[in-house]
Protein backbone atom coordinates (compact mmCIF):
# COMPACT_ATOMS: atom_id res chain seq x y z
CA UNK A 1 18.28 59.03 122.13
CA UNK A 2 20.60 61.44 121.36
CA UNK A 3 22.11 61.72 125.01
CA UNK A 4 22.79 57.97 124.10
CA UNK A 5 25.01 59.07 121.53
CA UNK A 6 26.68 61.68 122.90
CA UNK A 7 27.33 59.19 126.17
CA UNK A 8 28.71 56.62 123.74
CA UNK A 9 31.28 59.13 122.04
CA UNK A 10 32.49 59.99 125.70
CA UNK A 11 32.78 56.59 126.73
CA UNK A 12 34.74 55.87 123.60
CA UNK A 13 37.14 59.02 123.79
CA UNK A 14 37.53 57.86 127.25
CA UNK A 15 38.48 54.64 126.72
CA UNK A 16 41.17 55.47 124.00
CA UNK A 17 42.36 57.94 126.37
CA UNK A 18 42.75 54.82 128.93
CA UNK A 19 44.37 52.88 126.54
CA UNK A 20 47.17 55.88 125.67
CA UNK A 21 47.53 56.34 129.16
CA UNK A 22 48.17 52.47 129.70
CA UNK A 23 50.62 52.61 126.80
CA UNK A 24 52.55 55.73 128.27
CA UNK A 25 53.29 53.96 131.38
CA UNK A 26 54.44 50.89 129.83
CA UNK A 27 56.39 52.47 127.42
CA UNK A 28 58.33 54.94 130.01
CA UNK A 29 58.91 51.52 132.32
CA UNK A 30 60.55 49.60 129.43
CA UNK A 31 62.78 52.24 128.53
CA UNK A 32 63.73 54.15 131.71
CA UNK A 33 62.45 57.59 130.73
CA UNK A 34 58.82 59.30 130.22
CA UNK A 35 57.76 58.78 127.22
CA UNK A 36 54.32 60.37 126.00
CA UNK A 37 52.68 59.79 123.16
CA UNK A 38 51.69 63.06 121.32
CA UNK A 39 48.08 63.74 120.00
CA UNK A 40 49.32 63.62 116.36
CA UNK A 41 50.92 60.29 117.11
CA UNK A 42 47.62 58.88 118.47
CA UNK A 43 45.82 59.94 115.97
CA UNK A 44 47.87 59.35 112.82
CA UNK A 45 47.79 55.09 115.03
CA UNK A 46 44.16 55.08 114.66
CA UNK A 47 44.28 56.27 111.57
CA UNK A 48 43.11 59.87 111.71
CA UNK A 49 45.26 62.62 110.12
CA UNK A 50 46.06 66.01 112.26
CA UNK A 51 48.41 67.23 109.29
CA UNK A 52 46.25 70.15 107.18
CA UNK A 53 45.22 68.82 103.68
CA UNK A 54 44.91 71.18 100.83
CA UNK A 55 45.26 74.78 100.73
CA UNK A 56 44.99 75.73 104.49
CA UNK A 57 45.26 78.80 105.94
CA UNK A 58 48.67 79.84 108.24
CA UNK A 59 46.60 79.82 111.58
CA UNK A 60 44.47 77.19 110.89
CA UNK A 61 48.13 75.24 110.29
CA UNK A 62 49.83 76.87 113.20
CA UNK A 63 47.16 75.45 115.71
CA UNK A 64 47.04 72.02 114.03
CA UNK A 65 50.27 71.64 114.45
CA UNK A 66 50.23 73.04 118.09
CA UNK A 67 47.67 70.51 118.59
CA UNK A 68 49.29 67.90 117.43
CA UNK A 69 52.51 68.26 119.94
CA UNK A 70 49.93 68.02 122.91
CA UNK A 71 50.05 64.60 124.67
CA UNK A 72 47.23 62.68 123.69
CA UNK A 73 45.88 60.70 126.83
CA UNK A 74 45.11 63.76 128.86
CA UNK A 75 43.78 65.54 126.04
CA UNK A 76 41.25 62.64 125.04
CA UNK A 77 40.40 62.65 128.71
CA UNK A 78 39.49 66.20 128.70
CA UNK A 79 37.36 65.86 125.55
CA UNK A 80 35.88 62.76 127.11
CA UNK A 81 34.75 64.87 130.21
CA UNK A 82 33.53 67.75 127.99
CA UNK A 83 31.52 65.45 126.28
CA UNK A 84 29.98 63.90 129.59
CA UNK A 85 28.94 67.23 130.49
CA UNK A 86 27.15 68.39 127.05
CA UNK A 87 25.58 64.72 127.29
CA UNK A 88 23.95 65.50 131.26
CA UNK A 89 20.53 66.40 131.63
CA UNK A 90 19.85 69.82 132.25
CA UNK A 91 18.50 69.65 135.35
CA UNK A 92 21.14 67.47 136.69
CA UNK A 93 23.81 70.21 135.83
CA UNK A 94 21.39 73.03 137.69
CA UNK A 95 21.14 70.64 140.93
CA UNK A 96 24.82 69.88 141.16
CA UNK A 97 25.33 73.33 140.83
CA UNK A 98 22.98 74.51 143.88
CA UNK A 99 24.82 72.31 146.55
């Protein structure tokens, strides 16, 4: 049940990394240039805020705002991926990892 879950959050980081990534190229074709949208951007468009709230700490700030610059479709991909792999059964990672 809980694989279920963590399947579903990987199929849906992977799918709004698709989308991003559709955007992107559409984006850099109508204007001429590469244009990539940053992971801030994305985030702030589906309505999730990267920017620190409250009293922070100046790391904790530093890297959120590192973050942030990162472009967001490879990124999401990435997480999607990492989150496919937590989700696999544990003896499907050992056999893959035999061959």
């Amino acid at each position: 049940m809980i694989r279920f879950f963590v399947n579903a959050i990987g199929i849906l980081l992977l799918a709004l990394a698709l989308v991003f990534a559709v955007g992107d190229i559409a984006r850099s074709l109508a204007q001429d240039a590469v244009r990539i949208t940053e992971l801030g951007d994305a985030m702030g468009s589906i309505g999730v805020s990267l920017a620190p709230a409250g009293e922070v700490s100046t790391p904790t700030a530093d890297l959120l705002s590192l973050v942030s610059s990162w472009p967001a479709a490879p990124v999401l991909g990435a997480a999607a991926f990492l989150v496919f792999l937590v989700g696999q059964p544990r003896e499907g990672r050992r056999d893959r990892a035999l061959r």
